[in-house]
Protein backbone atom coordinates (compact mmCIF):
# COMPACT_ATOMS: atom_id res chain seq x y z
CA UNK A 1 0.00 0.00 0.00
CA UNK A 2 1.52 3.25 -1.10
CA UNK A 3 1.29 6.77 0.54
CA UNK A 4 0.17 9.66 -1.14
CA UNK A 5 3.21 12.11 -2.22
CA UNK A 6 2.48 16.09 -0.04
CA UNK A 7 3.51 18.99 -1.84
CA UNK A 8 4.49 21.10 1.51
CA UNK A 9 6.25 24.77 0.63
CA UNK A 10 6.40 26.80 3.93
CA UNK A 11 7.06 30.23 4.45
CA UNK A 12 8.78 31.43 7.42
CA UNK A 13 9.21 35.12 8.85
CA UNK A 14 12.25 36.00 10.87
CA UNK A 15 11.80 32.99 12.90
CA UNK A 16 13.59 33.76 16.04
CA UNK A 17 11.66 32.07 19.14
CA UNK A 18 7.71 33.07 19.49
CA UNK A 19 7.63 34.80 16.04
CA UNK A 20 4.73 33.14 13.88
CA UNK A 21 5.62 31.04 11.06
CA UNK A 22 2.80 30.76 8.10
CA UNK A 23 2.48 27.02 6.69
CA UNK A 24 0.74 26.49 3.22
CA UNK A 25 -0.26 23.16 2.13
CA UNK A 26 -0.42 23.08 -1.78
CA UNK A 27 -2.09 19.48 -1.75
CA UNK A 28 -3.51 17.00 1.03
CA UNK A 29 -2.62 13.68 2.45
CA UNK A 30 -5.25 11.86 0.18
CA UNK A 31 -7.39 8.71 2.34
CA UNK A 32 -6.16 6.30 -0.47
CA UNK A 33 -3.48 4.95 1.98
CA UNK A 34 -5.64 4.70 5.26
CA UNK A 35 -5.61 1.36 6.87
CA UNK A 36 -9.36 0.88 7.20
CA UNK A 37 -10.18 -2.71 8.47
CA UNK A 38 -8.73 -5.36 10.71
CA UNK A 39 -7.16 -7.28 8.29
CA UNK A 40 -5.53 -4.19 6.49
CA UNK A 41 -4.05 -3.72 10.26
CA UNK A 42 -2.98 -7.09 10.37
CA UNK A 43 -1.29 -7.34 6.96
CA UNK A 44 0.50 -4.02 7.42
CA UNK A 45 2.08 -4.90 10.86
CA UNK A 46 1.90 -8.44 11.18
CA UNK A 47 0.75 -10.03 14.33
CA UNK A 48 2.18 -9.71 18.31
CA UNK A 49 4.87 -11.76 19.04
CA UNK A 50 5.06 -14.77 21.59
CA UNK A 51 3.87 -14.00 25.39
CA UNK A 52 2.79 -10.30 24.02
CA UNK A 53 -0.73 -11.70 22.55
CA UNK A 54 -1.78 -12.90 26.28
CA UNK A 55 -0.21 -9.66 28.30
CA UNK A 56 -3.34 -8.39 29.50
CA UNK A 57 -4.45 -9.58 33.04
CA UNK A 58 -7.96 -9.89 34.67
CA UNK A 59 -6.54 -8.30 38.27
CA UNK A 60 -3.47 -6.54 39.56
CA UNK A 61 -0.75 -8.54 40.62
CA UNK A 62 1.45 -7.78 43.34
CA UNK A 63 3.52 -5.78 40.73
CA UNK A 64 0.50 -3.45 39.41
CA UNK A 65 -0.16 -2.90 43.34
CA UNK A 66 3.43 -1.73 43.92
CA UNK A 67 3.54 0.09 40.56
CA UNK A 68 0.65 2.21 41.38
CA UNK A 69 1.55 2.89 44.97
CA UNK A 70 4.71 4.30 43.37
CA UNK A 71 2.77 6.29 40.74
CA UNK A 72 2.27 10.06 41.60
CA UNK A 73 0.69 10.50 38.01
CA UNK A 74 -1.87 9.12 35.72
CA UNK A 75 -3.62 9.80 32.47
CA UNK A 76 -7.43 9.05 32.24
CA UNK A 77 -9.04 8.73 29.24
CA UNK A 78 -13.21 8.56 28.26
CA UNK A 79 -15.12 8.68 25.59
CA UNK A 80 -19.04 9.93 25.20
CA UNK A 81 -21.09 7.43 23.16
CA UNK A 82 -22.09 7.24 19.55
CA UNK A 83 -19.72 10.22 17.74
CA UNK A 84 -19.13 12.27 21.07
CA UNK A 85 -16.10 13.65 22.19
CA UNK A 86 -13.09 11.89 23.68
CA UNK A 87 -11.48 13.12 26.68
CA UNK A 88 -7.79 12.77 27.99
CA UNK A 89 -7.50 14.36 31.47
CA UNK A 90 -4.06 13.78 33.80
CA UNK A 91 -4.44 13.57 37.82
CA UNK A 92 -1.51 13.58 40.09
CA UNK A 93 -0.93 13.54 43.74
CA UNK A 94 1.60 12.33 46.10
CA UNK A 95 2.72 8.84 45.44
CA UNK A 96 0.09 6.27 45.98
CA UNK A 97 -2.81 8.89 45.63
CA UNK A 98 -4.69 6.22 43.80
CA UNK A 99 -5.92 3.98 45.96
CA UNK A 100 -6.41 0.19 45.34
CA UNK A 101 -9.57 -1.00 47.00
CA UNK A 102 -9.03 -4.90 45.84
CA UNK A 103 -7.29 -7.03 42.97
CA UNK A 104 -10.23 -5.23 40.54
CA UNK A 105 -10.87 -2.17 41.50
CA UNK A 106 -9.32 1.42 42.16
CA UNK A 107 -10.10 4.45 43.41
CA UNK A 108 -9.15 8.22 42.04
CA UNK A 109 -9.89 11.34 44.12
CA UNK A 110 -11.24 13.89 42.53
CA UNK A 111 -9.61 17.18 43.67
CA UNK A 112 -10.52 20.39 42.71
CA UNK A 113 -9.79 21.68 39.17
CA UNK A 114 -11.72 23.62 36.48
CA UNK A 115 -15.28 22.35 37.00
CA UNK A 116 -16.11 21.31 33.16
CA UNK A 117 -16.18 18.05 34.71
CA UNK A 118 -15.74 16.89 30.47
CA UNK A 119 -14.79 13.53 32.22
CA UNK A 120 -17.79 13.05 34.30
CA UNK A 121 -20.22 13.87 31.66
CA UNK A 122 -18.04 11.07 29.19
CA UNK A 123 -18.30 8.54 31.85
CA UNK A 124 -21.92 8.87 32.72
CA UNK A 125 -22.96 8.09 28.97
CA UNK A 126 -20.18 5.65 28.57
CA UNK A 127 -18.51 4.23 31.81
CA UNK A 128 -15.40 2.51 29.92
CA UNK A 129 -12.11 4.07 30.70
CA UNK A 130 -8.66 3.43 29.65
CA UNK A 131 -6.01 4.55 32.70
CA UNK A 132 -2.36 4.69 32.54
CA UNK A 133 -0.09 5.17 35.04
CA UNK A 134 3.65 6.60 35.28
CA UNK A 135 6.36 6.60 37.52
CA UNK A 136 9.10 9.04 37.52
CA UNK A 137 12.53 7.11 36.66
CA UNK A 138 10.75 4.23 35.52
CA UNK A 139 10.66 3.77 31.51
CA UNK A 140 7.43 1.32 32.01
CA UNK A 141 4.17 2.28 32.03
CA UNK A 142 1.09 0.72 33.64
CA UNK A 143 -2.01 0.41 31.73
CA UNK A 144 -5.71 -0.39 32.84
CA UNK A 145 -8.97 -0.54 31.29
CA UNK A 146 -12.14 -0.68 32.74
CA UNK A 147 -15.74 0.34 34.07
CA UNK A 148 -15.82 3.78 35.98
CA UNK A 149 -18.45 5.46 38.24
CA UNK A 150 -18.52 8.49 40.57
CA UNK A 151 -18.82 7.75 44.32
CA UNK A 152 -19.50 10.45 47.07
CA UNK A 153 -19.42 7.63 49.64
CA UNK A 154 -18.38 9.61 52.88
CA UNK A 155 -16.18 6.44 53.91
CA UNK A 156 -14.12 6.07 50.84
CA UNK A 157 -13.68 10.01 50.90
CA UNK A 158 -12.40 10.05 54.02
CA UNK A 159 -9.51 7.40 52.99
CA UNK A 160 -8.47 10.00 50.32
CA UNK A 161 -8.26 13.18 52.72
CA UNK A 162 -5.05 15.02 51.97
CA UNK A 163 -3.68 18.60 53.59
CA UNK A 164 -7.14 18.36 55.59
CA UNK A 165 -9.05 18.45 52.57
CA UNK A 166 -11.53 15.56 51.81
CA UNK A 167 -11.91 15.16 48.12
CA UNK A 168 -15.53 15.93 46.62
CA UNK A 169 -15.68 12.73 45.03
CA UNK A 170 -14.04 9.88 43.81
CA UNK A 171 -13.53 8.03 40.39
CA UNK A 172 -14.16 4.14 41.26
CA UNK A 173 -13.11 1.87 38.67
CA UNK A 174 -14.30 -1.85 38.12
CA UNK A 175 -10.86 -3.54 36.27
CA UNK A 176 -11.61 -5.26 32.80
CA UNK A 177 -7.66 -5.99 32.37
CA UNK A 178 -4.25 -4.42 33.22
CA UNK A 179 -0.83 -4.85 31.49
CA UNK A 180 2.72 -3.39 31.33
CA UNK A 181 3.47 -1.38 28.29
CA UNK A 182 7.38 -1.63 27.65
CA UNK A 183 9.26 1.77 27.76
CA UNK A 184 10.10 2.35 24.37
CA UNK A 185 8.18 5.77 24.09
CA UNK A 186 9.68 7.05 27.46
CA UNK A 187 13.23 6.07 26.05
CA UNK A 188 13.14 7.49 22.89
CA UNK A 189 11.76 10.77 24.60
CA UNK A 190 14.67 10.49 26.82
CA UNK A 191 11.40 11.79 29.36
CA UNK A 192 12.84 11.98 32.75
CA UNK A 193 16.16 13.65 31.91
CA UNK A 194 16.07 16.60 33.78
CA UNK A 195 18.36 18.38 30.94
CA UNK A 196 15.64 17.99 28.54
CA UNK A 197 13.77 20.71 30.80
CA UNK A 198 12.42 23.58 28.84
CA UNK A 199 13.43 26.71 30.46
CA UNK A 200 10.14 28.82 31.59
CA UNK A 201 11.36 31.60 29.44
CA UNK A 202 10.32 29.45 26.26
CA UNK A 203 7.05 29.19 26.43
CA UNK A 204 4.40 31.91 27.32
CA UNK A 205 2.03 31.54 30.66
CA UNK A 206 -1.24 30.20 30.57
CA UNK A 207 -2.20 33.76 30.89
CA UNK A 208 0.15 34.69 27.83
CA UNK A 209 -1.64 32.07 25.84
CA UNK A 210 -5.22 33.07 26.90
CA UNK A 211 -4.91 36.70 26.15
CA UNK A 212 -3.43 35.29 22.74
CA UNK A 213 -6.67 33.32 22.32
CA UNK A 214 -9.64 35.15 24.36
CA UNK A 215 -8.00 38.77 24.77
CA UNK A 216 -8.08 38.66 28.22
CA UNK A 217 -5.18 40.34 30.63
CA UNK A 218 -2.25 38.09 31.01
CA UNK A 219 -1.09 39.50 33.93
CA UNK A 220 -4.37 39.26 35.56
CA UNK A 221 -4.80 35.69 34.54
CA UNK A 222 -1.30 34.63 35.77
CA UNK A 223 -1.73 36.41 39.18
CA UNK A 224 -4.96 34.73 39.53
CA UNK A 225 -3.28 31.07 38.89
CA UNK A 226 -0.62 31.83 41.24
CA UNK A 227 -3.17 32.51 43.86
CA UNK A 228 -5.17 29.47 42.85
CA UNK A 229 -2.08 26.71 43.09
CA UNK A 230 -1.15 28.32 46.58
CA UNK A 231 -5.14 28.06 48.09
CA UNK A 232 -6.64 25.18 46.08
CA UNK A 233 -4.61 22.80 45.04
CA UNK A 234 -6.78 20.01 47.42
């Protein structure tokens, strides 16, 4: 199966760092080379090798349980049914902020953030969830998929109480199966070397960016994040 040849000419101003650079696309990547069924997938990368078929698990092992105890950061990921919206939202927390209830289920506390609550809405029409987890240092990730729903149950809140804040609720998840994912990705992105930093300097502010897009006050927006990390944060 052959690609599709793009015609790409760009034009670029005096492109020192946060000047805009104009992109014109003569042609298209044309859908002639999409890989559109199973067996196109198949046929195109062949099929998983050895043990690598039967990775998935029902339950966490003793190795998911330590992985996730070490984890101070996950990525959650839900989907609305029929052709709504996906969602990809991270939580993080001290190490172990995830708690796990038994061999098939976890819990997530919900602290406070930006109130869309996209995820919420996602899981009530569709309660599968994808989950994966990272540990800082570690190249492996942890991956988990299963069925999610929102608890306020006062007991399990109280488990998940950090600085004196309970959480307002918590993300309970029913485990379909759970596998390592080998570190490839975080190797080639040589992630957790702390020379790949990008200086602040870089890369405008949040409040930079939404005075770019809404034309709001930067300043204003930045002083009112500041605030917001110091006093809400749990």
């Amino acid at each position: 199966m052959n690609w599709s040849v793009i015609d790409v000419s760009v034009m670029l101003t005096d492109c020192s760092l946060g000047d805009r650079v104009s992109i014109e696309l003569e042609d298209s990547i044309m859908p002639d080379g999409d890989i559109k069924s199973v067996e196109e997938l198949v046929e195109h990368y062949g099929e998983p090798r050895g043990h690598l078929s039967e990775k998935e698990k029902p339950a966490l092992s003793n190795h998911c349980r330590n992985f996730i105890t070490l984890s101070p950061f996950c990525i959650l990921s839900t989907s609305a049914v029929g052709d709504g919206p996906a969602d990809c939202s991270p939580r993080g927390d001290a190490p172990g902020f995830v708690r796990v209830l038994d061999d098939t289920t976890i819990a997530i506390p919900d602290r406070p953030g930006n109130r869309r609550t996209d995820t919420f809405h996602n899981i009530i029409e569709n309660p599968e969830v994808a989950v994966m987890f990272m540990v800082p240092g570690l190249n492996e990730v942890l991956r988990l998929n299963g069925r999610a729903r929102l608890s306020r149950d006062a007991g399990l809140l109280k488990t998940m109480v950090a600085n004196g804040k309970t959480p307002l609720a918590a993300l309970v998840i029913d485990i379909r199966y759970v596998y390592f994912h080998c570190g490839k990705a975080v190797i080639r992105s040589d992630l957790w070397n702390s020379e790949n930093n990008v200086d602040r300097k870089d890369f405008p502010t949040l409040g930079q960016i939404n005075a770019d897009w809404y034309g709001v006050d930067a300043d204003e927006i930045d002083a009112q994040l500041v605030r917001d990390y110091a006093n809400n944060l749990y």
